[in-house]
Protein backbone atom coordinates (compact mmCIF):
# COMPACT_ATOMS: atom_id res chain seq x y z
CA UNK A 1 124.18 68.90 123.26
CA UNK A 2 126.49 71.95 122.17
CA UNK A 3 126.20 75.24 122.46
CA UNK A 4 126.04 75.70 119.09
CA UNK A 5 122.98 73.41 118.55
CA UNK A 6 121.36 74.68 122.00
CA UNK A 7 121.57 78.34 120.33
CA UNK A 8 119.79 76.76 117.24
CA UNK A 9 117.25 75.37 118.95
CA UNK A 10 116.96 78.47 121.12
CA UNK A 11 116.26 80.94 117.60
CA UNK A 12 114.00 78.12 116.33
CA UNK A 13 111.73 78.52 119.16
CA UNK A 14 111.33 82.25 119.05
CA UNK A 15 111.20 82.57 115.52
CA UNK A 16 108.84 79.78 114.97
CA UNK A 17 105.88 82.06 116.81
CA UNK A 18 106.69 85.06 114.44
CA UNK A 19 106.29 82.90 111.12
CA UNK A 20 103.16 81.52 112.10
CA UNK A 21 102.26 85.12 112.70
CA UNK A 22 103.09 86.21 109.57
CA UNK A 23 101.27 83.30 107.94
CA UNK A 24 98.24 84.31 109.87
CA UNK A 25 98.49 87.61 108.57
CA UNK A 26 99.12 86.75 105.34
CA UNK A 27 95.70 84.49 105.22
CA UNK A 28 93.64 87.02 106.40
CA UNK A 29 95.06 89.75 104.02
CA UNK A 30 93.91 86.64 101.54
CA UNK A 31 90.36 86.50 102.86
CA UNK A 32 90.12 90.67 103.03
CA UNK A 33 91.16 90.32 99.32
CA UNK A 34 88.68 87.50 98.41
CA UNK A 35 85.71 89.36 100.77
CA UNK A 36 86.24 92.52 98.29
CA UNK A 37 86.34 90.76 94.80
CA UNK A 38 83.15 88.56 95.89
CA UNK A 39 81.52 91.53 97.28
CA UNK A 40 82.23 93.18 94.13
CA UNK A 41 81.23 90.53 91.89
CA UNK A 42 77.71 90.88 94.02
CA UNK A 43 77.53 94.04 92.80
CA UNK A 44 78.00 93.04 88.91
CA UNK A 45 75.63 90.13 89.07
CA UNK A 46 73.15 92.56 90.48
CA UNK A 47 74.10 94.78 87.52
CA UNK A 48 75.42 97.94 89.93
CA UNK A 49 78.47 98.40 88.50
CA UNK A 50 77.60 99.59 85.21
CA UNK A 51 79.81 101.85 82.80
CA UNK A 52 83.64 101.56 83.21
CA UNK A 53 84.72 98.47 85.37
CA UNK A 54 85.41 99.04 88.18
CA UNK A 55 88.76 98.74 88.99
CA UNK A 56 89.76 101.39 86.71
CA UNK A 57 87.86 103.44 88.35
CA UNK A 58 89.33 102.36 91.47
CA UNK A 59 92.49 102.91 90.27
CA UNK A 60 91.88 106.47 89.42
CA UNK A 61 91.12 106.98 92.84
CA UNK A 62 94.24 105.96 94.13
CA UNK A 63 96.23 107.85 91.52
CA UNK A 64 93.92 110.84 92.76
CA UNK A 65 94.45 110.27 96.05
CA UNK A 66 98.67 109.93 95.59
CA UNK A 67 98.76 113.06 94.01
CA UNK A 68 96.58 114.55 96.62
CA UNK A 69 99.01 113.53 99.01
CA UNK A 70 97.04 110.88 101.32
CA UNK A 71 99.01 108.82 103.48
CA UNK A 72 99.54 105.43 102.16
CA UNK A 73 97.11 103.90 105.02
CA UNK A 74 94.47 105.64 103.62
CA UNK A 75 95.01 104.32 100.00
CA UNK A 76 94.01 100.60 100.39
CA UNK A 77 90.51 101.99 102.00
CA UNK A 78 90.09 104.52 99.02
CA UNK A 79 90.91 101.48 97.34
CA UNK A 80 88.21 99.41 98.82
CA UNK A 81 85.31 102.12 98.82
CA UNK A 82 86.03 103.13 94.96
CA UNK A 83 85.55 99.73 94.66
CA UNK A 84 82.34 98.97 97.04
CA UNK A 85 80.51 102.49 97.13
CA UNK A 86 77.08 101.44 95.59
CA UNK A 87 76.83 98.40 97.52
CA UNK A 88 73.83 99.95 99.33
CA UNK A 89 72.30 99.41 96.60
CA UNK A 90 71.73 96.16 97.06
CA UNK A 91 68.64 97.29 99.59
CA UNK A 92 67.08 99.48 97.23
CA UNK A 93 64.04 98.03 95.22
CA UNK A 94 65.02 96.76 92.09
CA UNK A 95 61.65 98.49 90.90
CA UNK A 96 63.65 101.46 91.89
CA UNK A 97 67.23 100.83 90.77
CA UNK A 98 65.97 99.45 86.97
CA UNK A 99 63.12 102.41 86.17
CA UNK A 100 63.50 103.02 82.90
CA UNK A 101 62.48 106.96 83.62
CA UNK A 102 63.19 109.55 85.97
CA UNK A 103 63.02 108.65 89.63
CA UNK A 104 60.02 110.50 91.37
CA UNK A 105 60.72 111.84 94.63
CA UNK A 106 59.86 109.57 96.82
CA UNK A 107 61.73 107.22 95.08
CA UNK A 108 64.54 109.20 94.83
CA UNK A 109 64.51 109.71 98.56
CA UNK A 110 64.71 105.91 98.77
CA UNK A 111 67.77 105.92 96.62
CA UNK A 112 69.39 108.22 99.05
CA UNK A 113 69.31 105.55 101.49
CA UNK A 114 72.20 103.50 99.77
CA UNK A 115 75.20 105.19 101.45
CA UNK A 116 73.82 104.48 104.50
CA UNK A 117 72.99 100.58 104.11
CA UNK A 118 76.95 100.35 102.63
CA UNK A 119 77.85 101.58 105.42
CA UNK A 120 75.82 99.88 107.71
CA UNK A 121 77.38 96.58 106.50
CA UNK A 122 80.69 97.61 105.18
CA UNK A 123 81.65 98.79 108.87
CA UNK A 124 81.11 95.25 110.77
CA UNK A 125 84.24 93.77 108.50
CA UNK A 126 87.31 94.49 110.40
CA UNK A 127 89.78 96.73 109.11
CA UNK A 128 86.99 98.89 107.02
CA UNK A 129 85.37 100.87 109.00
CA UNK A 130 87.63 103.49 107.83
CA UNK A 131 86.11 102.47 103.74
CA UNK A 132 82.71 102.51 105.45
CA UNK A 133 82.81 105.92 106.33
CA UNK A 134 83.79 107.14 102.80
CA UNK A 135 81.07 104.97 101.31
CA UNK A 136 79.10 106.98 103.47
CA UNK A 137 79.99 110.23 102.82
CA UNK A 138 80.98 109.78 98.58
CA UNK A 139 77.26 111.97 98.13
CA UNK A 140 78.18 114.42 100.05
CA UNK A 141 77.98 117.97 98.22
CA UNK A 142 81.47 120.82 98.40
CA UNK A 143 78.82 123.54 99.29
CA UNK A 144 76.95 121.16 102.02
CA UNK A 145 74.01 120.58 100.04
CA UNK A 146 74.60 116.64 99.47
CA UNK A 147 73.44 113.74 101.76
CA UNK A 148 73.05 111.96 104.31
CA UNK A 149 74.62 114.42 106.83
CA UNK A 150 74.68 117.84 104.44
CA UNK A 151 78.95 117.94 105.37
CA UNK A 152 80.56 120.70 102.73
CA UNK A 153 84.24 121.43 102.32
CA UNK A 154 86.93 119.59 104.86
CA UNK A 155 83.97 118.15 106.62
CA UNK A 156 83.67 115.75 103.97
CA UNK A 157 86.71 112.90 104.07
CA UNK A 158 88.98 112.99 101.46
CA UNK A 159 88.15 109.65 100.12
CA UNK A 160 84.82 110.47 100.09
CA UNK A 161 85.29 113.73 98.21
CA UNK A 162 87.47 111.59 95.27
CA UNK A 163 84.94 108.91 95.02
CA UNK A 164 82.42 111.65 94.71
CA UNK A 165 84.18 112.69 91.32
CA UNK A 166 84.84 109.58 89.88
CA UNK A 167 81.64 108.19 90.41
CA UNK A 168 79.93 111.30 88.97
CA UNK A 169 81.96 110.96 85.80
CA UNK A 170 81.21 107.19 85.49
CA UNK A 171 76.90 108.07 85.79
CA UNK A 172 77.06 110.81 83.02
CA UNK A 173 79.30 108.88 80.23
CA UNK A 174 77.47 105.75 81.12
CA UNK A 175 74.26 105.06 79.18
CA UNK A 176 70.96 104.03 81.28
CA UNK A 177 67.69 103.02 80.46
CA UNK A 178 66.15 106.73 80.09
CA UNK A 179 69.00 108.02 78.37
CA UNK A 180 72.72 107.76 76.44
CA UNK A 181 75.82 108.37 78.34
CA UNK A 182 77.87 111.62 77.16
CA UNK A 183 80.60 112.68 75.25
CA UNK A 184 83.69 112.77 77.24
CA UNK A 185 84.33 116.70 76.80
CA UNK A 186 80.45 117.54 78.13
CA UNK A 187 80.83 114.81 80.86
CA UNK A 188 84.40 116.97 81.88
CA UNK A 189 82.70 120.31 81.18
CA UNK A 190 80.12 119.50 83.37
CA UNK A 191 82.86 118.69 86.58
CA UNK A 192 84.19 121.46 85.95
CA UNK A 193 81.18 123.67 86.23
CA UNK A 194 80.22 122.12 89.44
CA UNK A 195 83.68 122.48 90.84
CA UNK A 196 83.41 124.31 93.97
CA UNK A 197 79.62 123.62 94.41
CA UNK A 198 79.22 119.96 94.52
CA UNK A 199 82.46 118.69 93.97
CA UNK A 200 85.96 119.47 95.63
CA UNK A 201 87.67 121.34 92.75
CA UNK A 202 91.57 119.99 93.51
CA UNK A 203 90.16 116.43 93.06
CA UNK A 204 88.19 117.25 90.12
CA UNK A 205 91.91 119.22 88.25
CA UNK A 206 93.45 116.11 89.27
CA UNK A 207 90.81 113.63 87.98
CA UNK A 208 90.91 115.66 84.50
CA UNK A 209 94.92 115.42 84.61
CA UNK A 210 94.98 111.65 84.89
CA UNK A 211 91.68 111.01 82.93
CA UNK A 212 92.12 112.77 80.02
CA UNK A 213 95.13 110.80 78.06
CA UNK A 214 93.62 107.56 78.66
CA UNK A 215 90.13 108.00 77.90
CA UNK A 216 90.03 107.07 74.44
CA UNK A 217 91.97 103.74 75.26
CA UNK A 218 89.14 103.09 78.27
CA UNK A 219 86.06 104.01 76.20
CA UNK A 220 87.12 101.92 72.96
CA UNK A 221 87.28 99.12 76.28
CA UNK A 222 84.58 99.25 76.79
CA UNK A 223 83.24 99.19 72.80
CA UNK A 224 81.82 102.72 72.54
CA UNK A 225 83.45 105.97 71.78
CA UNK A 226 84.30 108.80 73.15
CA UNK A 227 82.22 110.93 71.68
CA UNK A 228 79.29 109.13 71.89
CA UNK A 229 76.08 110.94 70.76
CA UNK A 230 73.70 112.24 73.37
C-alpha cells in the first residue's frame, strides 16, 4: 500500500467520526424542530392559540428581540417560548379556559398557574430550559406587580418582557367568548399607556415599529379587519 492511499485511509478514519457527528446533530435539531410544531399543534387542537397564528407572532418576537440587540443564542429560545408560552394551559380546567364571562377570582388565581405548569414541563426537554424560564416569567409586570415571582424592570428576562407585549396585543385584538377583539389603534393605545407600568416600554416602541405596516395585511389573514368594532 502507498503512501498516498495510507494517507487516504488515514483522513477517512478521522473524518468518518465527525460526519456521523454532524448527522447526529443534525437529527436531533430534526426532533427539537418536530417536538415544537407537535407541541404547538397541541396547543391549537386544544384551541389555545387563538387570534393571530402563531408564528407570526413568533416572528415578531424575534424581529423584537434583533432590534433589541439579543445575542443570536437567545433568539431560537425567544423563538420557542413565543411559540409555546400558553402551554400551561393545558392544566387549567377547560371549565376555566372556555367561560364564556369574566373569570372570578378564584378562578383567575387558577389561571395564574399556567406559567408555572409550562415551565414545569418545558424545562425537562434539553436545550430549553433557557425557553422555560421565559415562559415563566412572560406575566411578569415592568413595575413588579405581575406573577408568579412579582420581578419588575431588568429582573424580568428579556424574552420574557417581549413575549409579554406580543401576547398582550394578540388577547385584546382577539375576540373571546365575553367579548370582540379591538381595533388595532385602541389595542396600540392601550400598550402604550401601560408602557412603563406593566410592560417594558423599549419593547413595546419596537413592537409598534414593526407591527404597525403590516397589520392590515395580518388582520385581512386572518378574515377580519382592522378596525373591527368593539
Amino acid at each position: 500500500m502507498g503512501l498516498r492511499q495510507l494517507t487516504l485511509n488515514a483522513s477517512d478514519s478521522v473524518l468518518a467520526p465527525t460526519l456521523r457527528i454532524k448527522e447526529l446533530e443534525e437529527r436531533m435539531d430534526s426532533m427539537h424542530t418536530a417536538l415544537i410544531c407537535a407541541l404547538n399543534q397541541l396547543l391549537d387542537l386544544k384551541d389555545l392559540n387563538t387570534g393571530f397564528h402563531s408564528t407570526r407572532l413568533a416572528e415578531w418576537a424575534v424581529r423584537v428581540a434583533q432590534e433589541m440587540g439579543m445575542d443570536e443564542s437567545s433568539l431560537h429560545n425567544l423563538e420557542v417560548a413565543a411559540l409555546l408560552h400558553d402551554i400551561g394551559k393545558m392544566g387549567i380546567p377547560d371549565s376555566i379556559l372556555q367561560k364564556p364571562a369574566r373569570l372570578t377570582a378564584d378562578e383567575y388565581d387558577v389561571m395564574k398557574k399556567h406559567p408555572e405548569y409550562g415551565w414545569g414541563a418545558i424545562r425537562l426537554f434539553p436545550t430549553m430550559e433557557r425557553a422555560s424560564l421565559f415562559i415563566l416569567h412572560h406575566h411578569e409586570g415592568y413595575d413588579g406587580k405581575g406573577y408568579p415571582a412579582g420581578l419588575r424592570g431588568s429582573e424580568i428576562p428579556v424574552g420574557s418582557r417581549i413575549v409579554s407585549v406580543i401576547d398582550s396585543f394578540d388577547a385584546m385584538v382577539s375576540s373571546r367568548p365575553y367579548r370582540k377583539g379591538l381595533p388595532f389603534e385602541e389595542a396600540m393605545r392601550r400598550l402604550k399607556d401601560a408602557s412603563g407600568t406593566q410592560f417594558d416600554p423599549a419593547v413595546v416602541q419596537c413592537f409598534t415599529r414593526i407591527a404597525r405596516p403590516e397589520m392590515e395585511n395580518v388582520f385581512a389573514a386572518t378574515g377580519t379587519t382592522s378596525a373591527v368594532v368593539i
